[in-house]
Protein backbone atom coordinates (compact mmCIF):
# COMPACT_ATOMS: atom_id res chain seq x y z
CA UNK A 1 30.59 -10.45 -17.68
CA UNK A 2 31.72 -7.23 -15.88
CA UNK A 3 31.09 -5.96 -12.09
CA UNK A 4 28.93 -3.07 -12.96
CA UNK A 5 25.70 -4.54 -12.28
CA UNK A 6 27.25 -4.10 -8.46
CA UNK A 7 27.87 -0.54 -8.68
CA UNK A 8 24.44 0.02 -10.03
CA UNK A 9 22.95 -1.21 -6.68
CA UNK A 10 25.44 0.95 -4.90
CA UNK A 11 24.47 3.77 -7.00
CA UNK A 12 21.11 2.99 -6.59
CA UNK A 13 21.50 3.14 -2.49
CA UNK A 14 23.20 6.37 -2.85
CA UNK A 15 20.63 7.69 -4.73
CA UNK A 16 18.21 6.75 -2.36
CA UNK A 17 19.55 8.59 0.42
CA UNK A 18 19.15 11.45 -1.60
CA UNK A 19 16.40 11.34 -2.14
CA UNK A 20 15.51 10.53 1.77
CA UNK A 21 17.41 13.68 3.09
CA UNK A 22 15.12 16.45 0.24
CA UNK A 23 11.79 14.75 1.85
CA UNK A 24 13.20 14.71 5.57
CA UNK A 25 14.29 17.93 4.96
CA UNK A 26 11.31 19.56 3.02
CA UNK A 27 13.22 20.61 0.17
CA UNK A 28 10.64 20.45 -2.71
CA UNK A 29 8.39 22.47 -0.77
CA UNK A 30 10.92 24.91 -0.41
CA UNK A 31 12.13 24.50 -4.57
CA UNK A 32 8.54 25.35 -5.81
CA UNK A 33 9.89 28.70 -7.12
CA UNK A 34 13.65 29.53 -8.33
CA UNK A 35 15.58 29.33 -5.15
CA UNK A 36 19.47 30.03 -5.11
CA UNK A 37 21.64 28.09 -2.87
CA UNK A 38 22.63 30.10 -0.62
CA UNK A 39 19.06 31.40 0.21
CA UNK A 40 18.19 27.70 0.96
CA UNK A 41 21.17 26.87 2.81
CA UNK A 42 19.66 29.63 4.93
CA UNK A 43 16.35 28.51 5.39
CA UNK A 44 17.65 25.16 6.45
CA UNK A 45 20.40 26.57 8.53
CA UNK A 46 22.87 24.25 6.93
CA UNK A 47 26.63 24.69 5.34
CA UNK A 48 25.99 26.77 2.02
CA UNK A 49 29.04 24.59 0.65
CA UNK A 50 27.44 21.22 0.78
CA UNK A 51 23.84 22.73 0.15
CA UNK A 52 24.77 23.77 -3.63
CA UNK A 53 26.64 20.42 -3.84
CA UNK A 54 23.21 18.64 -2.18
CA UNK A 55 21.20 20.49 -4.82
CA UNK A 56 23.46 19.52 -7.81
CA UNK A 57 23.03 15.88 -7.27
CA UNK A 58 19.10 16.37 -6.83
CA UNK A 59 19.50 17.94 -10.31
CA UNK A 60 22.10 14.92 -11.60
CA UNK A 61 18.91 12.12 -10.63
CA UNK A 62 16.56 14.65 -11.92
CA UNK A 63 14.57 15.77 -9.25
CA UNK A 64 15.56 19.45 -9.48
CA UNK A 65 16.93 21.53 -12.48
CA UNK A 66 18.86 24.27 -12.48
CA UNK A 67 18.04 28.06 -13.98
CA UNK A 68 21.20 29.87 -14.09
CA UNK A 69 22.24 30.79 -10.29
CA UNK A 70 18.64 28.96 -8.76
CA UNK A 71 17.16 25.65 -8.72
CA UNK A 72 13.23 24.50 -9.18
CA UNK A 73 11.44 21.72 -8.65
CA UNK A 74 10.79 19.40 -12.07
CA UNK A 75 7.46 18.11 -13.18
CA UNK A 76 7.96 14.92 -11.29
CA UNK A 77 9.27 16.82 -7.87
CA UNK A 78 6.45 19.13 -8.31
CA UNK A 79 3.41 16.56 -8.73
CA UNK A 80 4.77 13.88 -6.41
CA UNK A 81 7.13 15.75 -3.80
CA UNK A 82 5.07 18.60 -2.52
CA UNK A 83 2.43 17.89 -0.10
CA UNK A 84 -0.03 20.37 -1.42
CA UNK A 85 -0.30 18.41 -4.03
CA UNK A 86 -3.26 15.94 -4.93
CA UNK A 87 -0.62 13.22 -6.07
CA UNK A 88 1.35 13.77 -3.50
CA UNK A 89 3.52 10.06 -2.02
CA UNK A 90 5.28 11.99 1.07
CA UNK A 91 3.62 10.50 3.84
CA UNK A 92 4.55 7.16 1.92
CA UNK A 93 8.00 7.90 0.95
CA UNK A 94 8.21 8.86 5.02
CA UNK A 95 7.34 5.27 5.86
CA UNK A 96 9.01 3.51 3.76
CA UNK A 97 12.22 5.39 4.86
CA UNK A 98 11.17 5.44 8.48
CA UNK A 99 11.82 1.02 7.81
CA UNK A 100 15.43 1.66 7.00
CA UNK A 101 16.81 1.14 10.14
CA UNK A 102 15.75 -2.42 9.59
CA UNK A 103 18.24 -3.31 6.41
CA UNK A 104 20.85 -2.57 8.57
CA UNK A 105 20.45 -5.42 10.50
CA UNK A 106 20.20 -8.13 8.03
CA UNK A 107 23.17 -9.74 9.46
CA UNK A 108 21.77 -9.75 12.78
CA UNK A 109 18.59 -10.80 11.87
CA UNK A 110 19.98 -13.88 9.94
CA UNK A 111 20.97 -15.15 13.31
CA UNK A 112 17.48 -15.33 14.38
CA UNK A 113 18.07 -12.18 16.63
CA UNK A 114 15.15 -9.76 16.25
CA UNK A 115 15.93 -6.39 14.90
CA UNK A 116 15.44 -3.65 17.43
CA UNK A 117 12.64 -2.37 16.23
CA UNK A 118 10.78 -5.61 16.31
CA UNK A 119 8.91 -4.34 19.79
CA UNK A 120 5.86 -5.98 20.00
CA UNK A 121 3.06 -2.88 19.47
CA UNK A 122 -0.83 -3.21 18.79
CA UNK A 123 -2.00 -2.68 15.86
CA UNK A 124 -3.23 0.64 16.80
CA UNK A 125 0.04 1.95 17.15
CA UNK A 126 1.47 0.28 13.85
CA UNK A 127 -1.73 1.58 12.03
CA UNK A 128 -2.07 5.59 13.03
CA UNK A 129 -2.94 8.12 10.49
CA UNK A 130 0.10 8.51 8.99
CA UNK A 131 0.26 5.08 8.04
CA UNK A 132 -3.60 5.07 6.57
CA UNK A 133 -2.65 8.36 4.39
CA UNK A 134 0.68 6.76 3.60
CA UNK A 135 -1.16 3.41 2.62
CA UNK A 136 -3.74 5.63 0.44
CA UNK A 137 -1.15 6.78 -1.28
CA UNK A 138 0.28 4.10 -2.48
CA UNK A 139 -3.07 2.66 -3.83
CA UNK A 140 -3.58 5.77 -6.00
CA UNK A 141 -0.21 4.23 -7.89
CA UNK A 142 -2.78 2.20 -9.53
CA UNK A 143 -3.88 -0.68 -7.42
CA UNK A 144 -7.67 1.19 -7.09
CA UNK A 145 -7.60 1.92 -10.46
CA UNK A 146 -6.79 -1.68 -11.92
CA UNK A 147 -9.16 -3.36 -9.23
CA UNK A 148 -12.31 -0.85 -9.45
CA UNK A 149 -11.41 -0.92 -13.80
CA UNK A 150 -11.18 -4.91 -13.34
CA UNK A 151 -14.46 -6.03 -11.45
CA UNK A 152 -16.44 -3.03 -12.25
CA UNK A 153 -17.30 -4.68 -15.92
CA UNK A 154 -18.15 -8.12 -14.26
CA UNK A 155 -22.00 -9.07 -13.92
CA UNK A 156 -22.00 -9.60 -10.01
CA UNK A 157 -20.86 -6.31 -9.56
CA UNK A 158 -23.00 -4.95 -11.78
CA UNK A 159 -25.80 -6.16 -9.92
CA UNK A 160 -24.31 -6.00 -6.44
CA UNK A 161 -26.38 -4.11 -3.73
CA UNK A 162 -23.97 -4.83 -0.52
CA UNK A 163 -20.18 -4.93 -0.82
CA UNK A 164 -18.03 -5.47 2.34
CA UNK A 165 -14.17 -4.17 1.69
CA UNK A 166 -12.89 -6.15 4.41
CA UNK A 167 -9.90 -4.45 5.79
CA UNK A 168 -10.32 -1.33 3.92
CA UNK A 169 -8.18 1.28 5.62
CA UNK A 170 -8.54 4.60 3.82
CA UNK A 171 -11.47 3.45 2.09
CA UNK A 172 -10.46 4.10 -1.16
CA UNK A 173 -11.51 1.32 -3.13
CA UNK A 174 -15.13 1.46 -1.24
CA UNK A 175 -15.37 5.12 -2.76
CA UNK A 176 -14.05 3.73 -5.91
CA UNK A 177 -16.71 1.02 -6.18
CA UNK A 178 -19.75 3.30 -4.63
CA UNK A 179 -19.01 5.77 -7.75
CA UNK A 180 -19.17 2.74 -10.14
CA UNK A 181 -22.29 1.27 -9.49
CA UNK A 182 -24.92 3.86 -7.65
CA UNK A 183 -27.30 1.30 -6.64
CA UNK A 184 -24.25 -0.06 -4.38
CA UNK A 185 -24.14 0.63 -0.52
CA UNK A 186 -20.65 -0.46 0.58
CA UNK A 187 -19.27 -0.67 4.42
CA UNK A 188 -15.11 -0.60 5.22
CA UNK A 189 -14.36 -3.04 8.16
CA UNK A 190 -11.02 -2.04 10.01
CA UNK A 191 -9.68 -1.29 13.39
CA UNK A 192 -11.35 1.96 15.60
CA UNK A 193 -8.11 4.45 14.84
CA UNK A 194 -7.96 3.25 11.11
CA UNK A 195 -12.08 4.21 10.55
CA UNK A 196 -11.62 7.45 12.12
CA UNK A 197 -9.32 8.47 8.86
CA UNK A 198 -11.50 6.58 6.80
CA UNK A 199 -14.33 8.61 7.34
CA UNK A 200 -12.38 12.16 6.28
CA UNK A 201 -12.05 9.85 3.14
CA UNK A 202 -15.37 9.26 2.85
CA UNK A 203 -17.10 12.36 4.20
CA UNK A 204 -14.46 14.40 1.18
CA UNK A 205 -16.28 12.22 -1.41
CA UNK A 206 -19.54 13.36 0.45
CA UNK A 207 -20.47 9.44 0.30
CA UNK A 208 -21.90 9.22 4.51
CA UNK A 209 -24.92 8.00 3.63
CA UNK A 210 -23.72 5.09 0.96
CA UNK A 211 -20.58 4.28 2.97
CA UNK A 212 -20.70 2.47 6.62
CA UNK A 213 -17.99 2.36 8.78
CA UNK A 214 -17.81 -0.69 10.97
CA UNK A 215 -14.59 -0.91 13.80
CA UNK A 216 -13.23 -4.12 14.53
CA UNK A 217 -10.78 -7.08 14.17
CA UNK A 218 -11.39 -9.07 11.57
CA UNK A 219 -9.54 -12.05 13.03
CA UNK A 220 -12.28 -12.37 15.92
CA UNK A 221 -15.04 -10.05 15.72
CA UNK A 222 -18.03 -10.22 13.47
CA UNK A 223 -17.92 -8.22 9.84
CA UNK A 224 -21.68 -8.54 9.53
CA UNK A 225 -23.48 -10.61 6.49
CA UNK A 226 -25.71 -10.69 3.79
CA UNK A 227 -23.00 -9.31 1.12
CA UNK A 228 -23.24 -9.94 -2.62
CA UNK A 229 -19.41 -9.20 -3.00
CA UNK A 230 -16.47 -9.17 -0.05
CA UNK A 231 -13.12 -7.53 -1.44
CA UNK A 232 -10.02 -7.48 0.35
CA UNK A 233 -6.77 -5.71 -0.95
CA UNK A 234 -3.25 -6.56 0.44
CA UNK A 235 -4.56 -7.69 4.00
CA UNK A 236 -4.79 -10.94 4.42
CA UNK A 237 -0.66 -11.62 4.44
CA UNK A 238 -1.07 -14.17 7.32
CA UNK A 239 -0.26 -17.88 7.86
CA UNK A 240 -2.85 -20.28 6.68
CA UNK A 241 -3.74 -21.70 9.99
CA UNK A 242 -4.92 -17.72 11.10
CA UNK A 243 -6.48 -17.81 7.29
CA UNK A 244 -8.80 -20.34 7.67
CA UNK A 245 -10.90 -19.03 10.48
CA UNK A 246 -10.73 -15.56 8.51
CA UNK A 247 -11.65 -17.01 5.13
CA UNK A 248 -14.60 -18.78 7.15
CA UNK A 249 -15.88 -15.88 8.37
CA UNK A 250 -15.44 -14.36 5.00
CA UNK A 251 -17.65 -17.28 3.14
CA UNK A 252 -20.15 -16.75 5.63
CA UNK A 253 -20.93 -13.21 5.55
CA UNK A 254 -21.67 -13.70 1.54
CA UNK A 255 -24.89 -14.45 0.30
CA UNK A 256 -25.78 -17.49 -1.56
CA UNK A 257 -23.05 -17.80 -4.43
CA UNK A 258 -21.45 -13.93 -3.88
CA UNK A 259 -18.24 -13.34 -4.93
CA UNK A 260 -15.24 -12.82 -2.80
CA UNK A 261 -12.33 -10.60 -4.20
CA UNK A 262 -8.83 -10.72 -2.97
CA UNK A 263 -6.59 -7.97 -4.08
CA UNK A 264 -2.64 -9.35 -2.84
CA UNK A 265 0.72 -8.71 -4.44
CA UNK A 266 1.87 -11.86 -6.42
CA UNK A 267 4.60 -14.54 -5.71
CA UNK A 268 6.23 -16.71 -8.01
CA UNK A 269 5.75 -20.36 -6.90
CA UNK A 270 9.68 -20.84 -6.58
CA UNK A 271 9.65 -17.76 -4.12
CA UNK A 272 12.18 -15.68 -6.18
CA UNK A 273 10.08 -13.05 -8.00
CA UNK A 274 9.05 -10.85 -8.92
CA UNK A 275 11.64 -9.39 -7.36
CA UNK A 276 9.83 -6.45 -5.66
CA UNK A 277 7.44 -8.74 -3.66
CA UNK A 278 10.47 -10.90 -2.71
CA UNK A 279 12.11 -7.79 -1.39
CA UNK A 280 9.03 -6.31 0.44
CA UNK A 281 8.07 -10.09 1.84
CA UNK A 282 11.98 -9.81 3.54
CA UNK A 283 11.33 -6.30 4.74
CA UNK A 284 8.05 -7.40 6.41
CA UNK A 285 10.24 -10.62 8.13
CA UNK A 286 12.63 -8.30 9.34
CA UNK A 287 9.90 -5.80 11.19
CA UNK A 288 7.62 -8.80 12.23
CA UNK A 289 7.00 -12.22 12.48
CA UNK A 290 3.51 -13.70 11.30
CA UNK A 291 2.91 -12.43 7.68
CA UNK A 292 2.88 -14.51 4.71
CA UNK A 293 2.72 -13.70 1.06
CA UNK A 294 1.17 -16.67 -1.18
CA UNK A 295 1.52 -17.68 -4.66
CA UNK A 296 -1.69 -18.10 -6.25
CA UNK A 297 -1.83 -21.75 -6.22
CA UNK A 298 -0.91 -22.11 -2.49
CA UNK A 299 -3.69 -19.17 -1.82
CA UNK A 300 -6.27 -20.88 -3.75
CA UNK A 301 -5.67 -24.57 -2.45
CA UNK A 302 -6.67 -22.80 1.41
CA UNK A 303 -9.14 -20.80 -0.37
CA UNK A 304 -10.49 -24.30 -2.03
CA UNK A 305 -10.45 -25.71 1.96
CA UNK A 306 -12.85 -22.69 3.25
CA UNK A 307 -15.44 -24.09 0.57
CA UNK A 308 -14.92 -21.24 -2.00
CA UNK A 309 -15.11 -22.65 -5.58
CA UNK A 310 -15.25 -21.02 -9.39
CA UNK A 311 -11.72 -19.58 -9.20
CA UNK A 312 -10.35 -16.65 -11.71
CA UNK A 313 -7.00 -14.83 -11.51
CA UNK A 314 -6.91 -11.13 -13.04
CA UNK A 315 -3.18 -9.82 -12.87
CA UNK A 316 -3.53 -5.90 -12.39
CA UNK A 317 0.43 -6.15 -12.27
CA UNK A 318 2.51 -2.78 -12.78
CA UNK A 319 6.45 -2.81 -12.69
CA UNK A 320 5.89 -1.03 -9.53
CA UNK A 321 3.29 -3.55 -8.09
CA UNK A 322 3.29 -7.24 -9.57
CA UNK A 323 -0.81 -7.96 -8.30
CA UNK A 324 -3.23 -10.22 -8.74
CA UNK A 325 -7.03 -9.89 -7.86
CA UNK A 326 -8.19 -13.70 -7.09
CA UNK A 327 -11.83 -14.30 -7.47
CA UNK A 328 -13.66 -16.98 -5.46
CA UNK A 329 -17.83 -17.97 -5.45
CA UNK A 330 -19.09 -18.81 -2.23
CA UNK A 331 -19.75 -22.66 -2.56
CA UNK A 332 -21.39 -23.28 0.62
CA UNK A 333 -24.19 -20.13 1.22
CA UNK A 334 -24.25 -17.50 3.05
């Protein structure tokens, strides 16, 4: 057994913060042609020195390559890194790193002292526009595409005429869904600020009159009824005391036997993997208190108390995102 497993981590971190400084600094925007050094340490109005240096280790983790005296962006930096383009993960990458702050507290936090950033702030602060395009984003890494690929081959959606996506920020899988099945009128649930980017989503898909837009909590205010299918993806992270009035609500919106869809990043039952939920379950602990990630039998058993029944699991997992998609009849009516 040798140590280098550590210095892979470190390397790994250092990396990282790499990376962090190109997007905080708009580099790939600025690598789209052949740009020499010096004319970008210009631009930036930073030391020339430490600019070529900065570039050659963008170029060493293969972000950037280098044509004799200038540097470009690659195929990845150009599809992912640039903010014209349709693939683009900046406002993403952006929030993730704008969390950072919060690993450096560990120690502190392990004392039971909240970090400093744990301010208590509505939702409507936490959940702004950059956060909605930042959480689109991230779905378009393949957790619409597994979950509209999944359920659009199952009977009930086939023949579903109202779907509520309960929680649906962006919209995304709503627009995903409405394109599957034509005969299906859908309506996104979230808070006021996150429907008002919703509906750029929706009104760019040209979808107004299939899509409705509701505002509200979830937790307390009504979502409406009389849906053949209820999906939620990655928003129901809470304590099962707070679930079971939610899950309620849920069962009674559906119609007689409709199908409720849960979309949530998995957890192994001994709470050690996969290790990128583990890690993202921490980073949520350190920001806030009041989330909780299940494993599919705990999420079922309070499932099972809010009178769903006919369970099926459908992993959707990626390296990237280990998720499941639960499936749950509605045992009790509508």
């Amino acid at each position: 057994m040798d140590c280098e497993l550590l210095f892979d981590i470190l390397r790994g971190y250092e990396q990282y913060r790499l990376l962090s400084a190109a997007v905080q600094l708009d580099v790939f925007s600025r690598l789209r042609e052949p740009t020499e050094a010096d004319d970008l340490s210009d631009s930036l109005r930073r030391s020339p020195v430490l600019t070529e240096k900065f570039l050659n280790c963008l170029v060493g983790i293969g972000l950037a390559e280098k044509k004799g005296r200038a540097y470009v962006n690659t195929p990845l930096s150009e599809t992912y890194l640039v903010p014209e383009s349709p693939f683009s993960v900046m406002n993403l990458l952006r929030l993730i790193g704008a969390g950072e702050k919060l690993w450096d507290q560990i120690a502190k936090a392990l004392e039971g002292r909240p970090p400093a950033e744990n301010g208590r702030r509505n939702l409507e602060e936490v959940f702004d526009e950059s956060f909605i395009v930042a959480m689109a984003e991230g779905a378009m890494r393949g957790g619409v595409q597994a979950s509209i690929g999944a359920l659009t081959r199952r009977p009930e959606f086939k023949r579903a005429q109202n779907l509520l996506d309960l929680g649906g920020g962006h919209g995304l899988y709503a627009i995903g869904f409405a394109l599957a099945n034509p005969a299906l009128e859908a309506t996104v649930f979230d808070l006021p600020a996150v429907i008002e980017v919703a509906r750029q989503y929706v009104e760019d898909y040209e979808l107004q009159e299939r899509i409705k837009l509701i505002a509200g909590d979830f937790t307390k205010d009504p979502i409406g009824a009389g849906y053949d299918v209820v999906f939620a993806s990655d928003a129901l992270y809470r304590p099962a005391e707070t679930l079971r009035a939610v899950l309620g609500r849920i069962r009674d919106s559906l119609v007689d036997g409709g199908l409720f869809v849960t979309k949530h990043w998995a957890m192994n039952p001994d709470r050690t993997g996969p290790l990128t939920t583990v890690l993202w379950e921490f980073r949520l602990a350190l920001g806030a208190h009041g989330h909780y990630v299940y494993d599919n039998d705990e999420y079922i058993e309070v499932l099972k108390e809010a009178g769903f029944s006919s369970f099926e699991l459908i992993d959707i997992s990626t390296e990237a995102k280990p998720s499941s998609l639960v499936l749950a009849k509605n045992a009790l009516g509508g």
